[in-house]
Protein backbone atom coordinates (compact mmCIF):
# COMPACT_ATOMS: atom_id res chain seq x y z
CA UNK A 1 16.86 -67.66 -43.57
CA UNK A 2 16.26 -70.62 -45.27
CA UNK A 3 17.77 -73.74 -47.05
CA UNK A 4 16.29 -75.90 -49.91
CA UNK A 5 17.59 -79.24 -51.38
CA UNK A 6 16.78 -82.86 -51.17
CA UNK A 7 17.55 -85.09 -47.78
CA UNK A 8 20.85 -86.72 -48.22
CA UNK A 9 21.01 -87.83 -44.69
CA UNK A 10 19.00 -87.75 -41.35
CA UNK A 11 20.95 -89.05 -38.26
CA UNK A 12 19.62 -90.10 -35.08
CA UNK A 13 18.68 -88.22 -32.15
CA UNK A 14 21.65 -87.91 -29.72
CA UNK A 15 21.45 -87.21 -26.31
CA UNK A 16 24.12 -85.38 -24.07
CA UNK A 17 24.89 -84.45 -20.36
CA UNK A 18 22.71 -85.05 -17.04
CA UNK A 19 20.26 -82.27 -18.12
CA UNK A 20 19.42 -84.28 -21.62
CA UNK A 21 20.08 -82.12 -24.12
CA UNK A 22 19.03 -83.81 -27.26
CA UNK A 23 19.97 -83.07 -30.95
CA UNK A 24 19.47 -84.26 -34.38
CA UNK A 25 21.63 -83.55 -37.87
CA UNK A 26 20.14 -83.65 -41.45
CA UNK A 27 22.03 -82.73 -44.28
CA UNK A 28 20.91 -81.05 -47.37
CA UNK A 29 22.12 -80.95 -50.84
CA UNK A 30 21.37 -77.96 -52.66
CA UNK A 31 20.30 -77.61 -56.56
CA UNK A 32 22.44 -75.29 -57.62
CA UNK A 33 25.87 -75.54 -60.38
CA UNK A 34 28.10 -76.23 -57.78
CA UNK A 35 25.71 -78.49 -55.22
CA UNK A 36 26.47 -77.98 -51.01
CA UNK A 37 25.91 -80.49 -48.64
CA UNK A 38 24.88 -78.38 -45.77
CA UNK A 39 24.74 -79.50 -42.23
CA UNK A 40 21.78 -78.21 -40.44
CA UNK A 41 21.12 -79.21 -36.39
CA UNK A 42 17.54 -79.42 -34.85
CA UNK A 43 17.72 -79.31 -30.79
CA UNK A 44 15.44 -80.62 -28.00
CA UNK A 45 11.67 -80.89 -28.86
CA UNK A 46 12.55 -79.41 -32.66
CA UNK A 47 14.34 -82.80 -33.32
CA UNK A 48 11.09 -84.86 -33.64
CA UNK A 49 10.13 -82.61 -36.58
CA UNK A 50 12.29 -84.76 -38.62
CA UNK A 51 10.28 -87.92 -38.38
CA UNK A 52 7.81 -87.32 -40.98
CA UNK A 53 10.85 -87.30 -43.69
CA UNK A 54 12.57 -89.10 -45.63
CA UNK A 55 16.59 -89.38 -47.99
CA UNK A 56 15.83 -87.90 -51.19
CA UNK A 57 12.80 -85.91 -50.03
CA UNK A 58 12.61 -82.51 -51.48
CA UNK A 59 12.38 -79.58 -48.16
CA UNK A 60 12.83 -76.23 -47.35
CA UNK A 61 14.19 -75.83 -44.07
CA UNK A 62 14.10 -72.29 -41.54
CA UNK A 63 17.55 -71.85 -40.24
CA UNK A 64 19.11 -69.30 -37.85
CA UNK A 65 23.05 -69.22 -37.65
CA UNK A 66 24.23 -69.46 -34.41
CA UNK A 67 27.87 -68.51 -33.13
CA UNK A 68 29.42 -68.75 -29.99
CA UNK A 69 33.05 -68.09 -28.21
CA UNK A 70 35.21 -70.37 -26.04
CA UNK A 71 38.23 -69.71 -24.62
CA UNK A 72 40.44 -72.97 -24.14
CA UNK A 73 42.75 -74.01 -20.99
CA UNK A 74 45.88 -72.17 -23.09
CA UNK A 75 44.10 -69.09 -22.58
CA UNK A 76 43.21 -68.90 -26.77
CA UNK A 77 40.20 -67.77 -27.84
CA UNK A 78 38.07 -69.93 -30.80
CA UNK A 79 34.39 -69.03 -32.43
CA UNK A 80 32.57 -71.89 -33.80
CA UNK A 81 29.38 -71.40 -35.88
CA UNK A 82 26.22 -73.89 -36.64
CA UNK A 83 22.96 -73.94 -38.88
CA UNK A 84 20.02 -74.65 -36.48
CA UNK A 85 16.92 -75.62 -37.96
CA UNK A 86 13.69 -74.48 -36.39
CA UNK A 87 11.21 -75.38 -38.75
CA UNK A 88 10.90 -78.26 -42.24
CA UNK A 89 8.60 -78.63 -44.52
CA UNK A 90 8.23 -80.53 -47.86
CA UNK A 91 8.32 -79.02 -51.12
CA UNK A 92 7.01 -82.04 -53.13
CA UNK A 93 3.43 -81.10 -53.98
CA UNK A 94 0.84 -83.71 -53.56
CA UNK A 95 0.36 -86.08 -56.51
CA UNK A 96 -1.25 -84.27 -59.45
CA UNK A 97 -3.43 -85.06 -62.58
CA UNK A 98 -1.09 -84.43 -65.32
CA UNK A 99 -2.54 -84.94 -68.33
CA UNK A 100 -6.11 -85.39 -66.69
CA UNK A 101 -8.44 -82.63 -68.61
CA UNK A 102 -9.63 -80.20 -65.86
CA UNK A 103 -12.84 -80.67 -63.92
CA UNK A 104 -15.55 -77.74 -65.14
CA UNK A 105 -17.08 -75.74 -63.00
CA UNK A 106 -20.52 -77.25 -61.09
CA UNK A 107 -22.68 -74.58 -62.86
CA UNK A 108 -21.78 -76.31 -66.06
CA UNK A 109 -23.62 -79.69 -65.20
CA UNK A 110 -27.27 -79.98 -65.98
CA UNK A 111 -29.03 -81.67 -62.58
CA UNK A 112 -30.71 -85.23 -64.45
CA UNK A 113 -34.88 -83.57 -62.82
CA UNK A 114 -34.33 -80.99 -65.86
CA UNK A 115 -34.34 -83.26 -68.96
CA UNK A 116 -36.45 -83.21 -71.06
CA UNK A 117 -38.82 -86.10 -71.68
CA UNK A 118 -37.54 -87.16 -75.16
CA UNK A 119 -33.76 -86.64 -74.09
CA UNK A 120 -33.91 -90.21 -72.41
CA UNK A 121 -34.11 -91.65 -75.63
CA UNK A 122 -31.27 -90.58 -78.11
CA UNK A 123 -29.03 -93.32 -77.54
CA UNK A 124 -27.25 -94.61 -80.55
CA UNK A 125 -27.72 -98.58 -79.68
């Protein structure tokens, strides 16, 4: 699964227990009518991937939904779900030439050894 929108917020990377378990929270807005702010985790080595981005970035993140069970000290069972991320990347395309005419094809230049003589010459000033 996946999740696009535009950085809103990336928190630091938290650390918990004796065994260091590390994690990392960015949330997402989506473009849609009714925008979501959506909460996505990245865990252990996968929370570095985050460093290379910025708020307002345009990215597509790879998600998997995770759910678990716990039972609490009254005996009650509870399910919690989360959105870990696994994989980001940016959809902002590298800066382009708008409005720049394209670039033809090499074939279509003439290498300068194959002028003629007289061609030199034809100038205007």
């Amino acid at each position: 699964m996946e999740v696009e929108g535009k950085v809103k917020l990336i928190g630091e990377t938290q650390t918990f227990g004796s065994n260091g378990f590390r994690k990392r929270e960015i949330v997402v807005t989506t473009d849609e009518q009714y925008p979501q702010h959506i909460m996505v985790e990245f865990v252990q080595d996968k929370t570095e991937l985050l460093n290379n981005f910025n708020v307002g970035q345009a990215v597509k993140i790879s998600i998997n939904l995770r759910g678990r069970e716990w039972t609490n000290p009254q005996g009650e069972v509870k399910y919690f779900n989360s959105i870990q991320g696994w994989r980001i990347e940016s959809l902002q395309a590298a800066p382009s030439a708008e409005g720049m005419p394209p670039v033809p094809p090499a074939e279509a230049f003439v290498p300068a050894d194959n002028l003629n003589e007289e061609d030199h010459d034809d100038l205007p000033f």
